[in-house]
C-alpha atoms as a PDB file:
ATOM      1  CA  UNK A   1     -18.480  -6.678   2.087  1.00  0.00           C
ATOM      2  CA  UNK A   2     -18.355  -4.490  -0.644  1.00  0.00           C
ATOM      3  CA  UNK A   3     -16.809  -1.273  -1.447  1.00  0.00           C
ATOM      4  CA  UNK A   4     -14.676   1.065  -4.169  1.00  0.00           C
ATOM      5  CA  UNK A   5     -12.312   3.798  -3.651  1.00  0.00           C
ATOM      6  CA  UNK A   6     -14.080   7.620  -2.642  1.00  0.00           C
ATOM      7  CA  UNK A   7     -13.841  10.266  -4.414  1.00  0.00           C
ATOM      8  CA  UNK A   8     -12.404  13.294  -2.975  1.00  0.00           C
ATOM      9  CA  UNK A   9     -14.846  16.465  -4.541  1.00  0.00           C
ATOM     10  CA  UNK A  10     -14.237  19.073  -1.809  1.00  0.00           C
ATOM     11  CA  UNK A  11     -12.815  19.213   1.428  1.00  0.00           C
ATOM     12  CA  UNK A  12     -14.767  17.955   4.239  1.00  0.00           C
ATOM     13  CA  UNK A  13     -14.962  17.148   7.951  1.00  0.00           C
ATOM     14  CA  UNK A  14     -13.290  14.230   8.829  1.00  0.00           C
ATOM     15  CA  UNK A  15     -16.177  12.622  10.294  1.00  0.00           C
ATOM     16  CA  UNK A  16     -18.616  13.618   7.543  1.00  0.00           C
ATOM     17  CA  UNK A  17     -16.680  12.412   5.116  1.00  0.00           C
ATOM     18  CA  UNK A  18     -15.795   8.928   6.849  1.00  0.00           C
ATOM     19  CA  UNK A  19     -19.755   8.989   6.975  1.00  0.00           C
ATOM     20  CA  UNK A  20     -20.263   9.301   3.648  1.00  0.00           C
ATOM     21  CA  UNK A  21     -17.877   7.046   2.192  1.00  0.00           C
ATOM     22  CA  UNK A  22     -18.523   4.413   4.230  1.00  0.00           C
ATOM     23  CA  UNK A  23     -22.409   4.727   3.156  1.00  0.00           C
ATOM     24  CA  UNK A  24     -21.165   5.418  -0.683  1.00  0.00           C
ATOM     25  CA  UNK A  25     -19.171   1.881  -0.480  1.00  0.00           C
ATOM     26  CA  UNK A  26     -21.975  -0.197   0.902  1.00  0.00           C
ATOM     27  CA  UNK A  27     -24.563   1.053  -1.864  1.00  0.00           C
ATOM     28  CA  UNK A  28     -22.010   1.531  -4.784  1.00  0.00           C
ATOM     29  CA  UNK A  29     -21.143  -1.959  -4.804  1.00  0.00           C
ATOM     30  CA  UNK A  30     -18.131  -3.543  -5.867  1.00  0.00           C
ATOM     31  CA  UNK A  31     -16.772  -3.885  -9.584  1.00  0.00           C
ATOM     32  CA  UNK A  32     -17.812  -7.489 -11.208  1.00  0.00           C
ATOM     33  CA  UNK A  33     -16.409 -10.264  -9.800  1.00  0.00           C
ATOM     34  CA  UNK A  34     -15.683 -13.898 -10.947  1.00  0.00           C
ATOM     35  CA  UNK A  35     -15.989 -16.701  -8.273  1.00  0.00           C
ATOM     36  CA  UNK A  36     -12.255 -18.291  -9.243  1.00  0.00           C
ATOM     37  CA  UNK A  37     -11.481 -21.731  -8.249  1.00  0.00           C
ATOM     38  CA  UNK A  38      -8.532 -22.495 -10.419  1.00  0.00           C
ATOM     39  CA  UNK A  39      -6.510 -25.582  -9.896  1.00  0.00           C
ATOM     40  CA  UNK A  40      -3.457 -25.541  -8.601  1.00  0.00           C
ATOM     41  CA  UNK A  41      -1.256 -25.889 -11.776  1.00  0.00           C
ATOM     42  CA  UNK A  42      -3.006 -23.075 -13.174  1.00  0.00           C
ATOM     43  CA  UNK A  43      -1.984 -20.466 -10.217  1.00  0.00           C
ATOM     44  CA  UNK A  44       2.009 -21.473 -11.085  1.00  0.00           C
ATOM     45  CA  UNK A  45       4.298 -19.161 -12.273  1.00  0.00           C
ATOM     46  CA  UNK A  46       7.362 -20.792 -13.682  1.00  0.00           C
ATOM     47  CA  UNK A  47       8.669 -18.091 -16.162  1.00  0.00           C
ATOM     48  CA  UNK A  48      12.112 -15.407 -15.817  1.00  0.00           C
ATOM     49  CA  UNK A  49      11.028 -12.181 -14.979  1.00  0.00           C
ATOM     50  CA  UNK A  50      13.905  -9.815 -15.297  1.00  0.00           C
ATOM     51  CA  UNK A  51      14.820  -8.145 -11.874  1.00  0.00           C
ATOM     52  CA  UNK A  52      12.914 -11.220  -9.861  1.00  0.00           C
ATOM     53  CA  UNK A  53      13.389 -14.048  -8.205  1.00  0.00           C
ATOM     54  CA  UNK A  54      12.243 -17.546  -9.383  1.00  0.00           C
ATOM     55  CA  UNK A  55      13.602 -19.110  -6.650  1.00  0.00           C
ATOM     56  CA  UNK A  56      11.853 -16.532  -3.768  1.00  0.00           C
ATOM     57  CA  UNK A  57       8.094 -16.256  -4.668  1.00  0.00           C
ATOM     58  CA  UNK A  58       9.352 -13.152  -7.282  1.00  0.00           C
ATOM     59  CA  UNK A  59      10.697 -11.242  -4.952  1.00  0.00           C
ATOM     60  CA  UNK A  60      13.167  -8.537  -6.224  1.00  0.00           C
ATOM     61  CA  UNK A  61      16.846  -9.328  -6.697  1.00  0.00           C
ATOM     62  CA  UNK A  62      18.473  -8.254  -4.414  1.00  0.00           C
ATOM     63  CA  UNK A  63      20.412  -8.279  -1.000  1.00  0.00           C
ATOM     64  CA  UNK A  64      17.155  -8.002   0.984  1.00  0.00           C
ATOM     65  CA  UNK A  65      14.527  -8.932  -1.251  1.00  0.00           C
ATOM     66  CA  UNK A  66      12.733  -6.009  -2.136  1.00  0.00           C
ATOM     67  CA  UNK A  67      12.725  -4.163   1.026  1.00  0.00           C
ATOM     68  CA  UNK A  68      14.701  -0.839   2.035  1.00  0.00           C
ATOM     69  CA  UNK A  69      15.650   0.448   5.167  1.00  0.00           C
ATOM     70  CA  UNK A  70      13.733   3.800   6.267  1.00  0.00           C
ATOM     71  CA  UNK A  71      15.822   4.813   9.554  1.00  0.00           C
ATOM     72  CA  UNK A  72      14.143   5.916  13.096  1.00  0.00           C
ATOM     73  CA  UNK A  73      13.726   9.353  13.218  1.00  0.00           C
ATOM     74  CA  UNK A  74      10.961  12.257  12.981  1.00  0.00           C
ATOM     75  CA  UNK A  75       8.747  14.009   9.904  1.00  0.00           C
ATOM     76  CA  UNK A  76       5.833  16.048   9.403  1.00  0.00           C
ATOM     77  CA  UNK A  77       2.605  13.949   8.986  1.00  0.00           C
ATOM     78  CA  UNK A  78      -0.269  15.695   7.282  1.00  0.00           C
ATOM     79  CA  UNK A  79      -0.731  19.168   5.184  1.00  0.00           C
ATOM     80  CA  UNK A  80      -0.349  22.818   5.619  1.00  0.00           C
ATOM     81  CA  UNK A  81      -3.087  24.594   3.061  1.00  0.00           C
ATOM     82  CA  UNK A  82      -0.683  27.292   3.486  1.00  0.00           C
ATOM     83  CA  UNK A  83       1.931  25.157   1.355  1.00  0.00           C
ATOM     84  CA  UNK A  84      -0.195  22.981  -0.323  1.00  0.00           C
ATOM     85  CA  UNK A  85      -3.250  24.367  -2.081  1.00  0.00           C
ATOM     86  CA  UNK A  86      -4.266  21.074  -2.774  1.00  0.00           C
ATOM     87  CA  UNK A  87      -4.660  19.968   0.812  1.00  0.00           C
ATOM     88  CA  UNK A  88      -7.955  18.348   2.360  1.00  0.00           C
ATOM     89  CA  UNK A  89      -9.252  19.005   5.566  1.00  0.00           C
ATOM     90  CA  UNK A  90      -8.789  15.391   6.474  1.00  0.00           C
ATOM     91  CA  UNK A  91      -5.235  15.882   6.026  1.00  0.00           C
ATOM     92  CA  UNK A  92      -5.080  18.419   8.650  1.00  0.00           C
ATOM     93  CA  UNK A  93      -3.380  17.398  12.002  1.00  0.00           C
ATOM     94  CA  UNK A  94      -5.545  19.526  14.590  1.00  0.00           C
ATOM     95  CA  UNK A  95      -7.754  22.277  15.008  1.00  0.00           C
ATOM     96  CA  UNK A  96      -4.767  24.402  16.051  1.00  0.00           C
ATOM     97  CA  UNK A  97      -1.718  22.706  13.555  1.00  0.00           C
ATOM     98  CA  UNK A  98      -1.737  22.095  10.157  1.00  0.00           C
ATOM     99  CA  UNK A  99       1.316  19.312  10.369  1.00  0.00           C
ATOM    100  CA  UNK A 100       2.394  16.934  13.304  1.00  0.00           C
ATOM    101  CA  UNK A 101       5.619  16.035  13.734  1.00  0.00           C
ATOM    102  CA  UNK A 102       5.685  11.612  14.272  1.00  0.00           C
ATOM    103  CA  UNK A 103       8.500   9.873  15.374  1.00  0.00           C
ATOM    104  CA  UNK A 104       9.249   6.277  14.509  1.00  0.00           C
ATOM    105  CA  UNK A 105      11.321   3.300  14.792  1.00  0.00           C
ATOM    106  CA  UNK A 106      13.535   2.218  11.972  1.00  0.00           C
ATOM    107  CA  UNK A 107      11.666  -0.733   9.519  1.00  0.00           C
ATOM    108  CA  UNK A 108      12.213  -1.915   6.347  1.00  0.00           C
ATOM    109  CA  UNK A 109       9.303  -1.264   3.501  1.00  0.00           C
ATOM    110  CA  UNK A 110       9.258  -3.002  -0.276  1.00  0.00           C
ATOM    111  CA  UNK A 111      10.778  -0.934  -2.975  1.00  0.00           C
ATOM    112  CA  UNK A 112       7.936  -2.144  -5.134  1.00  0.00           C
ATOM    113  CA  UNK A 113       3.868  -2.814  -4.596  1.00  0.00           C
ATOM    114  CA  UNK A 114       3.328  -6.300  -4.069  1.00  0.00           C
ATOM    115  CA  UNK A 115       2.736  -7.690  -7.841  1.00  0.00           C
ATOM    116  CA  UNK A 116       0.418 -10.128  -9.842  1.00  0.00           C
ATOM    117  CA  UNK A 117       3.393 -13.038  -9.895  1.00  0.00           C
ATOM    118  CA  UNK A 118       4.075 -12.768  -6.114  1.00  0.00           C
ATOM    119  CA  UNK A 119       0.237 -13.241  -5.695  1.00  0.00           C
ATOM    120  CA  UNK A 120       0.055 -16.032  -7.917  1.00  0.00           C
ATOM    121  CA  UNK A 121       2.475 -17.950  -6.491  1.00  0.00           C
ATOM    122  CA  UNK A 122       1.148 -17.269  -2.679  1.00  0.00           C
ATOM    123  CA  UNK A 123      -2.452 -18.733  -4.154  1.00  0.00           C
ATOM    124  CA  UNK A 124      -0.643 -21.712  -5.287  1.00  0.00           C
ATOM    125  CA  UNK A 125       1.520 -22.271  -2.991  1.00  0.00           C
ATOM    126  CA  UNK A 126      -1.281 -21.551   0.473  1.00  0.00           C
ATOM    127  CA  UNK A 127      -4.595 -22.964  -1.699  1.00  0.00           C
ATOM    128  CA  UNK A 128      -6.194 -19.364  -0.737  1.00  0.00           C
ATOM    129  CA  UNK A 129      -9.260 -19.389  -2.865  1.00  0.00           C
ATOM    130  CA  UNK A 130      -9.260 -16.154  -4.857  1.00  0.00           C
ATOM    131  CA  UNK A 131     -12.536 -14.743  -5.518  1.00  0.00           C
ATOM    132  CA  UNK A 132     -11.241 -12.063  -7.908  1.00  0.00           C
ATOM    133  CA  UNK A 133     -10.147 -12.703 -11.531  1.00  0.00           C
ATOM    134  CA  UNK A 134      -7.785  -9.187 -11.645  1.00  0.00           C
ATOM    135  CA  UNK A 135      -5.993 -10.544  -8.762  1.00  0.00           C
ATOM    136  CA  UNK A 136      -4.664 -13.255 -10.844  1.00  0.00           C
ATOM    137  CA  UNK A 137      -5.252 -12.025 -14.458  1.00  0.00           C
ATOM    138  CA  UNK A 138      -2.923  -9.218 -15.641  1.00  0.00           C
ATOM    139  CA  UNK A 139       0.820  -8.497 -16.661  1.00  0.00           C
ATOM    140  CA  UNK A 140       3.165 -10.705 -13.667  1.00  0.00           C
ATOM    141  CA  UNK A 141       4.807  -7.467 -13.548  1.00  0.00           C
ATOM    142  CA  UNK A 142       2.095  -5.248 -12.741  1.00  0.00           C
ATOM    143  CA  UNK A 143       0.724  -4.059  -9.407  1.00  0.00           C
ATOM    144  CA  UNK A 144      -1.343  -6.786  -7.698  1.00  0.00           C
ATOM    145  CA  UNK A 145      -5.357  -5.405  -7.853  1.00  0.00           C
ATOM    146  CA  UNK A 146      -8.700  -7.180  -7.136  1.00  0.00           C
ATOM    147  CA  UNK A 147      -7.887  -8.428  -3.667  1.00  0.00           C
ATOM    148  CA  UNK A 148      -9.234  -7.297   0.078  1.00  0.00           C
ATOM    149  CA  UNK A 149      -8.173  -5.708   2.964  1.00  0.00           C
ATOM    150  CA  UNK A 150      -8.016  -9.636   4.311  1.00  0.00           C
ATOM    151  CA  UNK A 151      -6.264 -11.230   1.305  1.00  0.00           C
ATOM    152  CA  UNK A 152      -3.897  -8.427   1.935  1.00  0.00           C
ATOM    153  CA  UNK A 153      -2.834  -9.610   5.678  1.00  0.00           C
ATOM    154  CA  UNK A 154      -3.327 -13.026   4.737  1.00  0.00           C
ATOM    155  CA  UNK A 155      -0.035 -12.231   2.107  1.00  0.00           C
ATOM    156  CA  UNK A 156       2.006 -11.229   4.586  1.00  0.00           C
ATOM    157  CA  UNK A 157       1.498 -13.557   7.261  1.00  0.00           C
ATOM    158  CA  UNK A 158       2.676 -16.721   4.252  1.00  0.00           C
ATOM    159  CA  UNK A 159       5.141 -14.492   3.006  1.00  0.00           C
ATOM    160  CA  UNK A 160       7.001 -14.665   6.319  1.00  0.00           C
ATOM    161  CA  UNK A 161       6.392 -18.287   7.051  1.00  0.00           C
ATOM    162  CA  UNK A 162       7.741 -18.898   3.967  1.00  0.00           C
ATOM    163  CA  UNK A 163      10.471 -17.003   4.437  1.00  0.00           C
ATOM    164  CA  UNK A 164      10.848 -18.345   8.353  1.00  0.00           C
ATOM    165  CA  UNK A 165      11.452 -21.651   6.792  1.00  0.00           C
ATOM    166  CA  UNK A 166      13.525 -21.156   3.908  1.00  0.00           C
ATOM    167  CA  UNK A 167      17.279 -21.664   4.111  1.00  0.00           C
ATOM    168  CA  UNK A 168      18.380 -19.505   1.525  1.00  0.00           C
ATOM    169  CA  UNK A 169      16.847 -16.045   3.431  1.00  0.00           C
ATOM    170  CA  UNK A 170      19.184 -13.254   3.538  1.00  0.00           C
ATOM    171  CA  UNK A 171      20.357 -13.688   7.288  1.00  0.00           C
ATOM    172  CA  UNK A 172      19.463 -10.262   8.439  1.00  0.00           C
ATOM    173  CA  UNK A 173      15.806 -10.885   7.547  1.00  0.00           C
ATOM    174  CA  UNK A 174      16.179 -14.075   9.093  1.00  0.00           C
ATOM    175  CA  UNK A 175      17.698 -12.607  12.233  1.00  0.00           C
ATOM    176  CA  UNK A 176      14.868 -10.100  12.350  1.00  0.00           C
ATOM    177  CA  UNK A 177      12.447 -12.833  12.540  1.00  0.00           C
ATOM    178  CA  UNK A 178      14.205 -14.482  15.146  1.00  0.00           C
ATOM    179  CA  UNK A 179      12.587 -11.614  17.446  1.00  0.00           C
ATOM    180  CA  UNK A 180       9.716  -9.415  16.879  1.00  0.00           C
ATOM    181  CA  UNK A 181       9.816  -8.139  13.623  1.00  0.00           C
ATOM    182  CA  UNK A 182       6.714  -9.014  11.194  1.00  0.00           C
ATOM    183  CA  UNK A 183       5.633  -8.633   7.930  1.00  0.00           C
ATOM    184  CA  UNK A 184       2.588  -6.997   7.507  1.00  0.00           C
ATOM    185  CA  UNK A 185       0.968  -3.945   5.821  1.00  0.00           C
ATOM    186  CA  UNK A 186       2.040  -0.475   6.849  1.00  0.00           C
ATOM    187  CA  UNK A 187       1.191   1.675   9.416  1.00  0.00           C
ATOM    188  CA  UNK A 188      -0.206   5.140   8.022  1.00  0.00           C
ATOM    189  CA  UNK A 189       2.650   7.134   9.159  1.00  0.00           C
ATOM    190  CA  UNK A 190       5.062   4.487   8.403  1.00  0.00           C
ATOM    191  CA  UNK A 191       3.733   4.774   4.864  1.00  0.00           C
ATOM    192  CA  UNK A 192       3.645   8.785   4.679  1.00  0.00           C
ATOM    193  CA  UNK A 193       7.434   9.023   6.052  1.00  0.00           C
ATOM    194  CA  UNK A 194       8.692   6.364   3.332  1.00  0.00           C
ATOM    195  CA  UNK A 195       6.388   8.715   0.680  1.00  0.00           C
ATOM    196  CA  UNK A 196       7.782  11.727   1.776  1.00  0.00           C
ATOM    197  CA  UNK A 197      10.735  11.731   3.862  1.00  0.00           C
ATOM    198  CA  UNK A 198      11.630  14.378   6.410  1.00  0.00           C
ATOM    199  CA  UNK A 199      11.328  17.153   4.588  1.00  0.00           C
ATOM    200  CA  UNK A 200       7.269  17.641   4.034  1.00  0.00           C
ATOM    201  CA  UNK A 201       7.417  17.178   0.623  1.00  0.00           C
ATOM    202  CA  UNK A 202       4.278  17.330  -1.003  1.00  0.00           C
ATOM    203  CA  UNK A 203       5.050  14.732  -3.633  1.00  0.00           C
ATOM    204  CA  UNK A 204       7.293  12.014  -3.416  1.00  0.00           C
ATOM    205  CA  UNK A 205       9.608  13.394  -5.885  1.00  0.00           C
ATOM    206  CA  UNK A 206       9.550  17.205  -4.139  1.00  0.00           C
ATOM    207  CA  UNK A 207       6.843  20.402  -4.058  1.00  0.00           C
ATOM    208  CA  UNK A 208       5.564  20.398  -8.309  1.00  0.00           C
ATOM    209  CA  UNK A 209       3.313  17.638  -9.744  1.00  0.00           C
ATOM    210  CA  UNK A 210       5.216  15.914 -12.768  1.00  0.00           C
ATOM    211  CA  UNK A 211       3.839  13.242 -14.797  1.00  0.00           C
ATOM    212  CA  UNK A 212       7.220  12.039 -15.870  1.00  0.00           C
ATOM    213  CA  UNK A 213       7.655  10.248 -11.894  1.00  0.00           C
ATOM    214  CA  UNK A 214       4.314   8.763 -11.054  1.00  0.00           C
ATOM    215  CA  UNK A 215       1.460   6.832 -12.863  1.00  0.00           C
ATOM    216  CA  UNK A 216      -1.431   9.109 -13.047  1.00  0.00           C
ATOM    217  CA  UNK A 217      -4.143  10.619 -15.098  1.00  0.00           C
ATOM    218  CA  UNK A 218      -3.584   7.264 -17.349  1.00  0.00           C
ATOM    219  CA  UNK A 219      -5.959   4.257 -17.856  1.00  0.00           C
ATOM    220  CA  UNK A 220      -4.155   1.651 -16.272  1.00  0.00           C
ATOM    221  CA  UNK A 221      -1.749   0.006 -14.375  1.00  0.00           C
ATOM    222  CA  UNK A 222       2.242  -0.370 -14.924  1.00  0.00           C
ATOM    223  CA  UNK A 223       4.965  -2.529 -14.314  1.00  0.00           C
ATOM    224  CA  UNK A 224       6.136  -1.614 -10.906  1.00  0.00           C
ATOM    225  CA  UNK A 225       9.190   0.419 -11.113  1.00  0.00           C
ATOM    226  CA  UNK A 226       8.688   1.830 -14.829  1.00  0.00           C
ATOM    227  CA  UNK A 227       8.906   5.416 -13.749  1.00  0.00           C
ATOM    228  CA  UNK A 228      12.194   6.709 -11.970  1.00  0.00           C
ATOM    229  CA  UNK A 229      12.519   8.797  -9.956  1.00  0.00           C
ATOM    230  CA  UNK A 230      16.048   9.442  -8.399  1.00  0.00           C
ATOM    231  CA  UNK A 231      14.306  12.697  -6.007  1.00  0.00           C
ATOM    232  CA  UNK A 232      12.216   9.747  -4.047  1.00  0.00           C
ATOM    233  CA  UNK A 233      13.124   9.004  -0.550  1.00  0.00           C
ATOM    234  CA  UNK A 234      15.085   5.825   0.075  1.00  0.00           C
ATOM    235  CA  UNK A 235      14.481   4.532  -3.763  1.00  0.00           C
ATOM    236  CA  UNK A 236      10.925   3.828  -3.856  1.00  0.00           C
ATOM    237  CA  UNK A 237       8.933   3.343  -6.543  1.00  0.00           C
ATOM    238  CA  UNK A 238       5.325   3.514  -7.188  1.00  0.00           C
ATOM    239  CA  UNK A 239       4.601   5.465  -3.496  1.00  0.00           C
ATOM    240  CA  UNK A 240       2.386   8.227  -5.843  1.00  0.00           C
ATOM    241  CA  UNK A 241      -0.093   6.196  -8.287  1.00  0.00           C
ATOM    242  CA  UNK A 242      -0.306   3.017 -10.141  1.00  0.00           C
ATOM    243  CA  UNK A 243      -2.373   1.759  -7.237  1.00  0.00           C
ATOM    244  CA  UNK A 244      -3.760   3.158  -4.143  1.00  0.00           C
ATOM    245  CA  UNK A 245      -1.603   1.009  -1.058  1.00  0.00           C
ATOM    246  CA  UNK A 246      -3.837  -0.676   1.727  1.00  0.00           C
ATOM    247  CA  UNK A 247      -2.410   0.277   5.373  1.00  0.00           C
ATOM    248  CA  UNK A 248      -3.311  -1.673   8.731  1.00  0.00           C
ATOM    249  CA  UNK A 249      -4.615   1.295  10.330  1.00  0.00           C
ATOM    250  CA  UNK A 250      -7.978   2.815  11.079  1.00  0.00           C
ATOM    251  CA  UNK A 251      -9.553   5.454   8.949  1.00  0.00           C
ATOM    252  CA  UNK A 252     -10.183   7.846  12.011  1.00  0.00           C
ATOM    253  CA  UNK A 253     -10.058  11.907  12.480  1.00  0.00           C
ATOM    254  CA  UNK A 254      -5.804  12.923  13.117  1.00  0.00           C
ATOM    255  CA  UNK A 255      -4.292  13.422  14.709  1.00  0.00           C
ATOM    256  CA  UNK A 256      -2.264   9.757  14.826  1.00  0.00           C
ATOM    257  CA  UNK A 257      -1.883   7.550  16.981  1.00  0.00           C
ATOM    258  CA  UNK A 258       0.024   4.209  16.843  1.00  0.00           C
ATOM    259  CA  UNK A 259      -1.728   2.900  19.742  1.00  0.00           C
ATOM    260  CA  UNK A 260      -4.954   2.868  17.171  1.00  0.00           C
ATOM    261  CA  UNK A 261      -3.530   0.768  14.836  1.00  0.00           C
ATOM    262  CA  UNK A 262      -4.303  -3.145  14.422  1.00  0.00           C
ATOM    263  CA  UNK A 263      -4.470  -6.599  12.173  1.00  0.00           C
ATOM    264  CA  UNK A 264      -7.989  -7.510  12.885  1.00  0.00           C
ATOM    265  CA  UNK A 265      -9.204  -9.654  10.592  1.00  0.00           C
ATOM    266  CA  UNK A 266     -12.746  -9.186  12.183  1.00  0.00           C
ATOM    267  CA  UNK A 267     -12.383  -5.273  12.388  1.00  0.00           C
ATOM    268  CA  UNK A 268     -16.133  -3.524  11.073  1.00  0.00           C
ATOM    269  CA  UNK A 269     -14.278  -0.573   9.771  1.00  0.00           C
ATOM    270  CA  UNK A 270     -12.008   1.166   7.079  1.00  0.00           C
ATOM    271  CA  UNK A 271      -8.789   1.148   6.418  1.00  0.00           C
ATOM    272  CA  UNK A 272      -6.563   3.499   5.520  1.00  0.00           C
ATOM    273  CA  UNK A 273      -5.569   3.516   1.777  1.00  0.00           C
ATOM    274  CA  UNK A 274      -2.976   5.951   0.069  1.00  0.00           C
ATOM    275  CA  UNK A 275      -0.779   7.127  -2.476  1.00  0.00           C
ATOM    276  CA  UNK A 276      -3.688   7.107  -5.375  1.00  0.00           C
ATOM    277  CA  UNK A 277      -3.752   5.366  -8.328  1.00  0.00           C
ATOM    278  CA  UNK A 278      -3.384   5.379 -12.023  1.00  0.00           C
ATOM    279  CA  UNK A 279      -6.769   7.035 -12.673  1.00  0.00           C
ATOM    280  CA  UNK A 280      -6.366   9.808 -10.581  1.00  0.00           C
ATOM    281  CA  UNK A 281      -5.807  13.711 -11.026  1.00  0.00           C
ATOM    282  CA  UNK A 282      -2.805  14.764  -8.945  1.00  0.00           C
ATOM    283  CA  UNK A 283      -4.576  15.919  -6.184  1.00  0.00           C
ATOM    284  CA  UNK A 284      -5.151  12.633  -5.360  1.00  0.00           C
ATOM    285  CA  UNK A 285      -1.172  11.524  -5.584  1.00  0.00           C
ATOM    286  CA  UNK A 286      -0.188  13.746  -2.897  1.00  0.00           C
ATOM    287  CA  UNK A 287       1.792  12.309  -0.563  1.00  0.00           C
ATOM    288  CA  UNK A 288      -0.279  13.151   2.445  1.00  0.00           C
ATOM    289  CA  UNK A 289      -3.737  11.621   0.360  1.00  0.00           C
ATOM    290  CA  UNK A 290      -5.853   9.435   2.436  1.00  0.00           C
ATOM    291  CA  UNK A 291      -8.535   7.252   1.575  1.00  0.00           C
ATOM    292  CA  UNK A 292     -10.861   4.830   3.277  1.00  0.00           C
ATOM    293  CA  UNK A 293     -10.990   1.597   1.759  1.00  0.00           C
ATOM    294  CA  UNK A 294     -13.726  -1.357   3.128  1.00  0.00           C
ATOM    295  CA  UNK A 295     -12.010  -5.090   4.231  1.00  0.00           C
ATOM    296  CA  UNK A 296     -13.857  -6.762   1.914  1.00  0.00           C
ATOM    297  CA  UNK A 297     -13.352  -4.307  -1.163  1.00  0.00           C
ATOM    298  CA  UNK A 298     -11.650  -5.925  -4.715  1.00  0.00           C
ATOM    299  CA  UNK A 299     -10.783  -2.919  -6.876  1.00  0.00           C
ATOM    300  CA  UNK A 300      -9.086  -2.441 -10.147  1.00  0.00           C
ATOM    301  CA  UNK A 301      -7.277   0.413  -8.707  1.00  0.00           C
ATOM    302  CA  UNK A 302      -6.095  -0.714  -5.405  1.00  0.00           C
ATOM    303  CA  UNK A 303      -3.278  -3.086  -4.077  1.00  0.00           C
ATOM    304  CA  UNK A 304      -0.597  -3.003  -0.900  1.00  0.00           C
ATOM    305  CA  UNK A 305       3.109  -3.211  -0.290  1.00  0.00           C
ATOM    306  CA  UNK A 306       4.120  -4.490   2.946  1.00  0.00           C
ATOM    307  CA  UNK A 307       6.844  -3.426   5.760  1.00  0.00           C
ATOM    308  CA  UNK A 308       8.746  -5.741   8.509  1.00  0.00           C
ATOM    309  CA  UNK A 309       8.392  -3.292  11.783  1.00  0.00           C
ATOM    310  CA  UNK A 310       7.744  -4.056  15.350  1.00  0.00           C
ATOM    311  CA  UNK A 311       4.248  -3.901  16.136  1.00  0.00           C
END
């Protein structure tokens, strides 16, 4: 299937909208793509890259390997016009209440999006024929882009094989694996509290838009973590632009609902995306942003990062 990002002119209903950017992404098309059967000497990555591992698929140095805690607790999902003038109607959590409040069980997201070296080495490494040429063609630093919903899951699922197997996993990850922690994609709200915190923040970084903590309005990607920005809950980077992130659940009206979201690999329906991306006004790097992004869609301007949760 294919399909590109929407663009957000006015605010809408939720359904109309869904309608119409579901029917925009089947006629637009997808951006040019390259059938890409590279062998497998070709998909290695063998080179240092400062502040990854070599010896861990490129995942970040450190005690966990790229992913933070966010603790259980509550926050507001969704926007208040009231507070943010920027707000959509799709962001809205009812006909009577602007904001929900959503409480969650602790998990652990990546500090970074999921980049081009990490990819690389997972095609190697699982012989996943990559139909994209962006997903394996840019900066090893950068922001993985040019893969689907599916390639997306299929990441995750190696990633913790891989890291089932390996002897040299940090032992709480591999205790977390031992029961029924995964690592896939995140949930919607799992993705909006890491953005935002508890607070209701409209950007990650507080209320004001500021082009000194995000990659936006620009004309490409970044190297993941190349903006700080010390006001961002739990040390993320990236959660506002650079790429828009895949989730695992459901476009569908709010309010949320946990019970709603799914990996189906056979799903006939859109996915959550958010966060926005590097070519996008700051509207569309609000925290609370949502887009609608077809399973089979390879964009220049969209990627994931992934979670371990319980679900």
């Amino acid at each position: 299937m294919n399909g590109q990002k929407p663009h957000w002119g006015v605010p809408l209903a939720a359904a109309a909208l869904v309608l119409a950017v579901w029917i925009s992404l089947r006629l637009a098309g997808s951006a040019p793509i390259m059938e890409m059967r590279a062998a497998s000497a070709e998909l290695s990555v063998s080179e240092e890259l400062p502040g990854f591992r070599v010896d861990a698929w490129y995942l970040p140095d450190d005690e966990l390997l790229g992913f933070i805690e966010v603790p259980e607790g509550s926050f507001l999902m969704g926007s208040d016009p009231s507070l943010d003038p920027l707000a959509f109607d799709i962001e809205r959590w009812s006909a009577t209440s602007a904001q929900g409040t959503v409480e969650l069980p602790d998990y652990f997201i990546s500090r970074f999006e999921v980049t081009v070296a990490q990819f690389r080495v997972f095609a190697h490494e699982s012989g996943r024929g990559i139909i994209d040429s962006n997903a394996l063609g840019s900066e090893l630093n950068h922001p993985v882009v040019g893969v689907s919903w599916t390639d997306a899951v299929a990441y995750a699922q190696w990633l913790q094989g891989a890291l089932m197997e390996w002897s040299g996993t940090p032992a709480a990850l591999a205790s977390m694996f031992e029961g029924d922690w995964k690592i896939g994609l995140p949930s919607e709200a799992e993705w909006e509290k890491a953005a935002r915190g508890g607070d209701g923040r409209i950007f990650p970084w507080g209320d004001a838009q500021r082009s000194d903590r995000a990659n936006y309005r620009a004309s490409g990607t970044t190297a993941v973590g190349s903006f700080e920005c010390p006001e961002c809950p739990f040390g993320l980077a990236d959660m506002s632009g650079n790429v828009w992130e895949m989730t695992r659940s459901p476009y569908q009206p709010y309010p949320y609902d946990s019970t709603d979201d799914r990996d189906d690999l056979e799903a006939e329906s859109l996915w959550v995306m958010r966060g926005g991306s590097f070519n996008e006004a700051e509207q569309n790097v609000r925290a609370a942003i949502r887009g609608g992004v077809d399973p089979g869609a390879r964009r220049p301007d969209i990627g994931f990062r992934l979670v371990i949760s319980r679900f």
